[in-house]
N, C-alpha and C. Protein backbone atom coordinates (compact mmCIF):
# COMPACT_ATOMS: atom_id res chain seq x y z
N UNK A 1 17.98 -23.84 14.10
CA UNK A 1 17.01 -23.17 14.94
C UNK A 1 15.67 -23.16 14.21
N UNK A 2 14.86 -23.77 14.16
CA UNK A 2 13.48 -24.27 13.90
C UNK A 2 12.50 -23.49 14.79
N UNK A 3 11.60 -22.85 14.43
CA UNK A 3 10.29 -22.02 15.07
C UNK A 3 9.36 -23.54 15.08
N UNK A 4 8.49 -23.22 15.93
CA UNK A 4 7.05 -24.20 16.24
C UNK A 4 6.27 -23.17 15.18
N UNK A 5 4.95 -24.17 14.18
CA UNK A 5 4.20 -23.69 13.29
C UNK A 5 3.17 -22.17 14.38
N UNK A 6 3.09 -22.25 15.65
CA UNK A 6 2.09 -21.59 15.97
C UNK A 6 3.08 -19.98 15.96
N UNK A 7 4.24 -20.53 16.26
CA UNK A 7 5.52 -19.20 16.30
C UNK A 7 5.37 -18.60 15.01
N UNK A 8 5.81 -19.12 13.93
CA UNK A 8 5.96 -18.78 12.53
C UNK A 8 4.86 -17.78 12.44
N UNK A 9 3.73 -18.57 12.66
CA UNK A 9 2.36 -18.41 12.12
C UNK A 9 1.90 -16.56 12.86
N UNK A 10 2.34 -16.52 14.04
CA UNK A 10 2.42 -15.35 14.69
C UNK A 10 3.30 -13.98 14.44
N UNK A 11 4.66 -14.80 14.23
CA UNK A 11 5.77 -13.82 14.00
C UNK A 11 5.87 -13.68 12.66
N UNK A 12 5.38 -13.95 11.54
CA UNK A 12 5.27 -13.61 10.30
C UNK A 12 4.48 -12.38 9.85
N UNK A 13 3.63 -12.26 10.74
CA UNK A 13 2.50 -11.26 10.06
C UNK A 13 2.90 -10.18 10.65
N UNK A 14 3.00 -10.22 12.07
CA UNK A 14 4.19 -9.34 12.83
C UNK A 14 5.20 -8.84 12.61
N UNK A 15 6.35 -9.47 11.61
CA UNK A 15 7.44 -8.97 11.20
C UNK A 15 7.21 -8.14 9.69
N UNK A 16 5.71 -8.73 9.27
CA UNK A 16 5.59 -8.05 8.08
C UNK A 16 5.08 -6.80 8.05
N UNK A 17 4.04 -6.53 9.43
CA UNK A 17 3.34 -5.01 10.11
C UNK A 17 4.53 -4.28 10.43
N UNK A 18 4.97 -4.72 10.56
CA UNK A 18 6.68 -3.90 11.28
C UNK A 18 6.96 -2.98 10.19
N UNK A 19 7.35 -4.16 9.25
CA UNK A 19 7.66 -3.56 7.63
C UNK A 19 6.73 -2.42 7.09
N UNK A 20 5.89 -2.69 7.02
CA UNK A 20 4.73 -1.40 7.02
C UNK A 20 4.62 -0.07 7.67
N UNK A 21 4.93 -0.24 8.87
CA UNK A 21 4.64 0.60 9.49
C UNK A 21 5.93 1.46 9.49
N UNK A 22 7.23 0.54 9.23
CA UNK A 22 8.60 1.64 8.66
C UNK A 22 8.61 2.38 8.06
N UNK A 23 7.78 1.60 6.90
CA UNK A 23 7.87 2.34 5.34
C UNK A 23 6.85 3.54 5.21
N UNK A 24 6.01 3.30 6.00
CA UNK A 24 5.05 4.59 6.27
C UNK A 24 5.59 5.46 7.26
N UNK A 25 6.34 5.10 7.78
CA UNK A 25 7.65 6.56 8.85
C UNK A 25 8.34 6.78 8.06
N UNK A 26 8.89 6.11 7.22
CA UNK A 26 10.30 6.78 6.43
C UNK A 26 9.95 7.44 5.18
N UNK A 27 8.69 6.77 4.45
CA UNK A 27 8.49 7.24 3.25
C UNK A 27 8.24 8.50 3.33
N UNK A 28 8.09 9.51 2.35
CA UNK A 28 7.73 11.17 2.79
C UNK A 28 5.96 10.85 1.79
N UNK A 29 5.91 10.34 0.70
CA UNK A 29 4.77 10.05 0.30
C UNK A 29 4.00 8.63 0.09
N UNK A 30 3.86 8.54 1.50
CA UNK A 30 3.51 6.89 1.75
C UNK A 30 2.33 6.38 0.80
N UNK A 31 1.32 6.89 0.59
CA UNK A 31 0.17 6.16 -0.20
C UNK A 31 0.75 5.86 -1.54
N UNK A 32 1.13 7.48 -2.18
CA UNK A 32 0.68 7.68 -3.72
C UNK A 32 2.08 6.80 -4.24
N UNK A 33 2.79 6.86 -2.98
CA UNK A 33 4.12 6.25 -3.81
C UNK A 33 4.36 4.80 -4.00
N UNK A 34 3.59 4.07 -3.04
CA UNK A 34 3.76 2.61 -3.22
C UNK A 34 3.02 1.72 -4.75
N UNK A 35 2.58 2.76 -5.61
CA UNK A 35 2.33 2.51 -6.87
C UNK A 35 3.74 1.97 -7.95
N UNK A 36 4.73 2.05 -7.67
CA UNK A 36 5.64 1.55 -8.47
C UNK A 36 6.85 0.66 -8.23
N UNK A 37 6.62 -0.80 -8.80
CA UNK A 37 7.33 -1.65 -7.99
C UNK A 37 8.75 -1.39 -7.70
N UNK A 38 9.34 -0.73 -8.00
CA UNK A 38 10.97 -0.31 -7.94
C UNK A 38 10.75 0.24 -6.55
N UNK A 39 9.78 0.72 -5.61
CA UNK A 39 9.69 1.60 -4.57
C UNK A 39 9.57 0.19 -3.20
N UNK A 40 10.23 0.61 -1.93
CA UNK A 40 10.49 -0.25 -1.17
C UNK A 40 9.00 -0.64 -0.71
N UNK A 41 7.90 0.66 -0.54
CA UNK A 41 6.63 0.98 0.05
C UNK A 41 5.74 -0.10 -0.71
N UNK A 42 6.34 -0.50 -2.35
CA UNK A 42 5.38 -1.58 -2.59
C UNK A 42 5.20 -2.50 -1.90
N UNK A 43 6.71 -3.36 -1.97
CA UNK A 43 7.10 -4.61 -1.10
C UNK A 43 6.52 -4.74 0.09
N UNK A 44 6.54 -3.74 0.93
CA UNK A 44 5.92 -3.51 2.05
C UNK A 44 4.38 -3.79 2.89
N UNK A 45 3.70 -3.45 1.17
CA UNK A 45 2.44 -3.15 1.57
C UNK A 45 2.16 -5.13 0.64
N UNK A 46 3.13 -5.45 -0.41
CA UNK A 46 2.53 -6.56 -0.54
C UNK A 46 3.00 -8.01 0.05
N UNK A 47 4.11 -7.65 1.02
CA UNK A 47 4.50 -9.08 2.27
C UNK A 47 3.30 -8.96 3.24
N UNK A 48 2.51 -8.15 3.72
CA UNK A 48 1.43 -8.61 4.92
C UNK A 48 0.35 -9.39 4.01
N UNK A 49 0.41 -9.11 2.85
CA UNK A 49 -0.65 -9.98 1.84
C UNK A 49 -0.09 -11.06 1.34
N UNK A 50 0.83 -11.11 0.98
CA UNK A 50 1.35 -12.33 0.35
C UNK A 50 1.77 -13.62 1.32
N UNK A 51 2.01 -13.29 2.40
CA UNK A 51 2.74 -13.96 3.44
C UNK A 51 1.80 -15.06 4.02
N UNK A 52 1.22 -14.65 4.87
CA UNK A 52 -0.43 -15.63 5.29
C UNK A 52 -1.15 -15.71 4.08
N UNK A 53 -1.16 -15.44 2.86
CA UNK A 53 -2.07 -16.23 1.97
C UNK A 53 -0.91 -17.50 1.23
N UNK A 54 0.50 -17.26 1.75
CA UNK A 54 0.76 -18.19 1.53
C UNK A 54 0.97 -19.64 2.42
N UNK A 55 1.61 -19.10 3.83
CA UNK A 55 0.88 -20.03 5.14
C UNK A 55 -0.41 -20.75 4.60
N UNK A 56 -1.34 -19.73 4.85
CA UNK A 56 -3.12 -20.94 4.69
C UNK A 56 -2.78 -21.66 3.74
N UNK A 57 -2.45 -21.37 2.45
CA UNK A 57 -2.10 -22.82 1.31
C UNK A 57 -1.28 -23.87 1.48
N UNK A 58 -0.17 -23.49 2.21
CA UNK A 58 0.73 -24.45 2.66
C UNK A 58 0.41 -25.28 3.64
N UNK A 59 -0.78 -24.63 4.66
CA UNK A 59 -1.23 -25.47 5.50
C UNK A 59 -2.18 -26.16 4.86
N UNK A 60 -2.79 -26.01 4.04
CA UNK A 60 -4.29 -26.54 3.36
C UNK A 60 -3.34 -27.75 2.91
N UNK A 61 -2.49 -27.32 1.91
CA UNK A 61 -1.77 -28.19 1.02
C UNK A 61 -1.73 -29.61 2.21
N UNK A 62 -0.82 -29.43 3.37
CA UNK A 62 -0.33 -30.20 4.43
C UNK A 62 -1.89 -30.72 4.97
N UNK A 63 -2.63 -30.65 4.95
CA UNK A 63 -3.90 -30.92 5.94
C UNK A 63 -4.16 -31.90 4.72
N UNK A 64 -4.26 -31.42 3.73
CA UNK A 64 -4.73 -32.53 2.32
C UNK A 64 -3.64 -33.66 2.48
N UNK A 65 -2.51 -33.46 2.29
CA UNK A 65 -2.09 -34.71 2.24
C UNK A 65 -1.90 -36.07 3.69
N UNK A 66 -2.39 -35.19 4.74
CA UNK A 66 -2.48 -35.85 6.35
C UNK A 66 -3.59 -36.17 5.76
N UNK A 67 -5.06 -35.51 5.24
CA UNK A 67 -6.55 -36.28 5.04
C UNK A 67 -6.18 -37.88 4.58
N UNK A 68 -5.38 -37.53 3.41
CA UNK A 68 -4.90 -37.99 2.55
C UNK A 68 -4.32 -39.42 2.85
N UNK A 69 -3.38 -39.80 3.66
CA UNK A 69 -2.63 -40.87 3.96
C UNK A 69 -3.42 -41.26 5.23
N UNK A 70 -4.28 -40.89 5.73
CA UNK A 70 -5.45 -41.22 6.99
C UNK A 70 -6.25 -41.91 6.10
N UNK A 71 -6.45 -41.95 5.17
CA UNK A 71 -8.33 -42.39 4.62
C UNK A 71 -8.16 -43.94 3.81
């Protein structure tokens, strides 16, 4: 079962706000606590960042090597 890149590209950031927005219902001290990586609230707050900055590279990466075998 394979997603289309525009799916991924949508439902990634989406599934990662999700995550966020749990961890800020469930946590009892959502800000001060996502300071220590053992805490779920870190992870949370660093998949909506990590996720699409890794997409754009992977796409950059892929666009370079299509420039790439075109030229």
């Amino acid at each position: 079962m394979f997603f289309s890149l525009s799916t991924v590209t949508v439902l990634v950031p989406l599934i990662s706000l999700s995550g966020l927005f749990y961890s800020a219902a469930v946590d009892d001290n959502f800000p001060q606590g996502c300071t220590s990586a053992s805490s779920v609230c870190f992870y949370s707050l660093l998949l909506p960042v990590t996720i699409p900055v890794y997409v754009f590279f992977h796409l950059w990466k892929w666009m370079g090597i299509k420039l790439f075998r075109h030229n």
